[in-house]
Protein backbone atom coordinates (compact mmCIF):
# COMPACT_ATOMS: atom_id res chain seq x y z
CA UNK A 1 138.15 134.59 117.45
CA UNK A 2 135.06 132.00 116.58
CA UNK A 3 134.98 133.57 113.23
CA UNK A 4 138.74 132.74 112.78
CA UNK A 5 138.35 129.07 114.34
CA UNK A 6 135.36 128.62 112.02
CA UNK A 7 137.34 129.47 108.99
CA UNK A 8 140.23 127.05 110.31
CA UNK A 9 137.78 124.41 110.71
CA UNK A 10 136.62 124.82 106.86
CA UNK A 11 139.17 125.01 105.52
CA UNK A 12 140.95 121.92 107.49
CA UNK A 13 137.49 119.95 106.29
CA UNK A 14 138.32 120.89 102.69
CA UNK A 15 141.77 119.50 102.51
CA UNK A 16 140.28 116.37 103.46
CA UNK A 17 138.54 116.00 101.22
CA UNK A 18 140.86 116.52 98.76
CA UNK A 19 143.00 113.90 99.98
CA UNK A 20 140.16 111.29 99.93
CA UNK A 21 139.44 111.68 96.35
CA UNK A 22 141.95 110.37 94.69
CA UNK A 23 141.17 109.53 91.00
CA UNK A 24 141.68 105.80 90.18
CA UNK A 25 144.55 105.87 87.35
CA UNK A 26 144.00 105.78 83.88
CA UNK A 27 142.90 102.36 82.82
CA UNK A 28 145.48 100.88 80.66
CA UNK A 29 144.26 101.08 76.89
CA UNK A 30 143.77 97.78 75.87
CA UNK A 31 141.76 96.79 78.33
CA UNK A 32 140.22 99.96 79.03
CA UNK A 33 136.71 98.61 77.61
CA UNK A 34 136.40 96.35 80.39
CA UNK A 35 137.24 98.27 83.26
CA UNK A 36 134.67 98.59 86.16
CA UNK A 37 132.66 96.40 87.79
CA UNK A 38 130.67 93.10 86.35
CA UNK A 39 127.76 90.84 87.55
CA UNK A 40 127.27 87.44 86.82
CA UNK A 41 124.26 86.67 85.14
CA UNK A 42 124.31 83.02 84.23
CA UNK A 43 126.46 80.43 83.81
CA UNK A 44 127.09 78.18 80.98
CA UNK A 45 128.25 74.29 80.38
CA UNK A 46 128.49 72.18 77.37
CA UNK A 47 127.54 69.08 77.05
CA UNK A 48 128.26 67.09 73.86
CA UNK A 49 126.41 69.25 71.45
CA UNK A 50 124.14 71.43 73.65
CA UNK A 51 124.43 74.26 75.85
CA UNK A 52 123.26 74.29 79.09
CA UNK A 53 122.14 77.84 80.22
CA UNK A 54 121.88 78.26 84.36
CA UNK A 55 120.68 81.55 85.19
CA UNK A 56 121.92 83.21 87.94
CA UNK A 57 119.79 85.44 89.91
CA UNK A 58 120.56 89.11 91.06
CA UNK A 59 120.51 88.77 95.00
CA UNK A 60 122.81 85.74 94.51
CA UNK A 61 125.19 87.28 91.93
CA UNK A 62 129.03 87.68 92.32
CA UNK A 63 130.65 90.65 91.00
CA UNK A 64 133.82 90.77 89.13
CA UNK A 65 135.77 94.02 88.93
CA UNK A 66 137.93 94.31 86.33
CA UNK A 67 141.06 96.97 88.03
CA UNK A 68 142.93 99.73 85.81
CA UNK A 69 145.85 97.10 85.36
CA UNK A 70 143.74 94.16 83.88
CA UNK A 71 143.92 92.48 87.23
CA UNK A 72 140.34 90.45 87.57
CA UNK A 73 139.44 90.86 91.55
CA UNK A 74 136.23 90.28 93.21
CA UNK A 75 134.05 92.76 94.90
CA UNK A 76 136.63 93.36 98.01
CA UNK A 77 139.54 93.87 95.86
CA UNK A 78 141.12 89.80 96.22
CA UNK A 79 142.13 88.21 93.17
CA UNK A 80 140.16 84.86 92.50
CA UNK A 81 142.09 81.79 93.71
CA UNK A 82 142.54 79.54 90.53
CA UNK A 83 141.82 81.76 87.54
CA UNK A 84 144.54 82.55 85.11
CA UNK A 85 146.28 86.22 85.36
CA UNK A 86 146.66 86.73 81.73
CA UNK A 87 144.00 85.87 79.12
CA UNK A 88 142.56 86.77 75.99
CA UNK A 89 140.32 89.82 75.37
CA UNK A 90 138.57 89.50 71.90
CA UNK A 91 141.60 87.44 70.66
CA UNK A 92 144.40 89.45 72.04
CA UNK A 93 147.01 88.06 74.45
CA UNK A 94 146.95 90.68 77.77
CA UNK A 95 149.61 89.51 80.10
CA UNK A 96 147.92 91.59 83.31
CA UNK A 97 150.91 92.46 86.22
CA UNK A 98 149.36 94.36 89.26
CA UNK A 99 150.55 97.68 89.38
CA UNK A 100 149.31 98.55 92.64
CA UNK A 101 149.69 95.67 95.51
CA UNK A 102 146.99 92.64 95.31
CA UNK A 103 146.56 89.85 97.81
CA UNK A 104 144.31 86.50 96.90
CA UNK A 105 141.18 85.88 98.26
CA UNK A 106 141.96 84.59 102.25
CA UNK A 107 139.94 81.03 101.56
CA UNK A 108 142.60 80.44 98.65
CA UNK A 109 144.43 78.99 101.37
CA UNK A 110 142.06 75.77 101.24
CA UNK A 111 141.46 75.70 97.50
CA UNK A 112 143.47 73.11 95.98
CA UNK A 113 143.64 74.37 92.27
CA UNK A 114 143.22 72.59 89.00
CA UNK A 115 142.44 75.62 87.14
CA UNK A 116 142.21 76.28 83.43
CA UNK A 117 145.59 77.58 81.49
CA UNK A 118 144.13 80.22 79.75
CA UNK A 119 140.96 82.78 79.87
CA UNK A 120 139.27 83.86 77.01
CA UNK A 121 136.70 87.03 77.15
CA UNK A 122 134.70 88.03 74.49
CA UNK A 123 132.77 91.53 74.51
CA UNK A 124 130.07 91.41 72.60
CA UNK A 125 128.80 94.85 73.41
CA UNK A 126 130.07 97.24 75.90
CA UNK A 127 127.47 96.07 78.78
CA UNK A 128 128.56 92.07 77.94
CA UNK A 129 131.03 89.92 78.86
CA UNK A 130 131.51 86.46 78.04
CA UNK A 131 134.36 84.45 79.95
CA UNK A 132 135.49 80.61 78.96
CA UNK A 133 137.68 79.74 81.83
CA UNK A 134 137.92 76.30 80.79
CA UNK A 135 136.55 74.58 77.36
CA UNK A 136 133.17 74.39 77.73
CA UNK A 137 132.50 76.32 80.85
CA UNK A 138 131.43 79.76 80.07
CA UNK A 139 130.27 82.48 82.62
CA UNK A 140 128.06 85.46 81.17
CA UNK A 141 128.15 89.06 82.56
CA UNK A 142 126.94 92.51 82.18
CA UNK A 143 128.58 95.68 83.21
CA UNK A 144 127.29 96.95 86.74
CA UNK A 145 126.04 100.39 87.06
């Protein structure tokens, strides 16, 4: 009878699992490149005809997480409060719509936004990102491994 409870056991342990490892869904092709998580590793202003470079350092880094949809979310899985939803990757118009539910960040609630129109992102290699929110105001990442 152990023997018999011990396979039940296993074998109730195993389907468990299985149900807990759901694959994420394919990422969306056009965006695919930039799926995954990113960390913010400086940030960038221009003013008149310089660039200012302001490094950011690792323990005090954000992470972005680009989702299978094209949805930008930080590391908890909230959309940022005043950044565009659909932006330019390399010079393509994505127009990103959640396809699985996504709630803002809770302190949205007391942001007041003024936030850019439009996002560009340029990837210059596949471990680089480089997003212009607004002119001038650039933030630099690499991919997270």
């Amino acid at each position: 009878m152990s023997k018999l409870s011990l396979v039940f056991l296993v074998l109730l342990a195993f389907l468990q699992c299985r149900k807990n490892n759901k694959a994420d869904p394919e990422p969306l092709p056009e965006i695919a490149s930039i799926v995954g998580k990113w960390r913010i590793v400086a940030q960038i202003q221009t003013v008149g005809d310089s660039l200012i470079t302001n490094p950011v350092a690792e323990e005090n880094a954000s992470l972005y997480v680009f989702r299978f949809d094209g949805i930008l979310v930080n590391e908890k899985g909230n959309m940022f409060c005043c950044l565009p939803q659909n932006y330019f990757l390399n010079g393509n118009l994505f127009e990103s719509k959640p396809l699985v539910p996504v709630e803002y960040d809770p302190g949205c609630k007391y942001v007041d936004c003024a936030g850019c129109p439009e996002m560009t992102i340029i990837q210059s290699t596949s471990d680089s990102l480089l997003i212009e929110t607004c002119k001038g105001s650039y933030t630099s990442l690499v991919r997270q491994k």
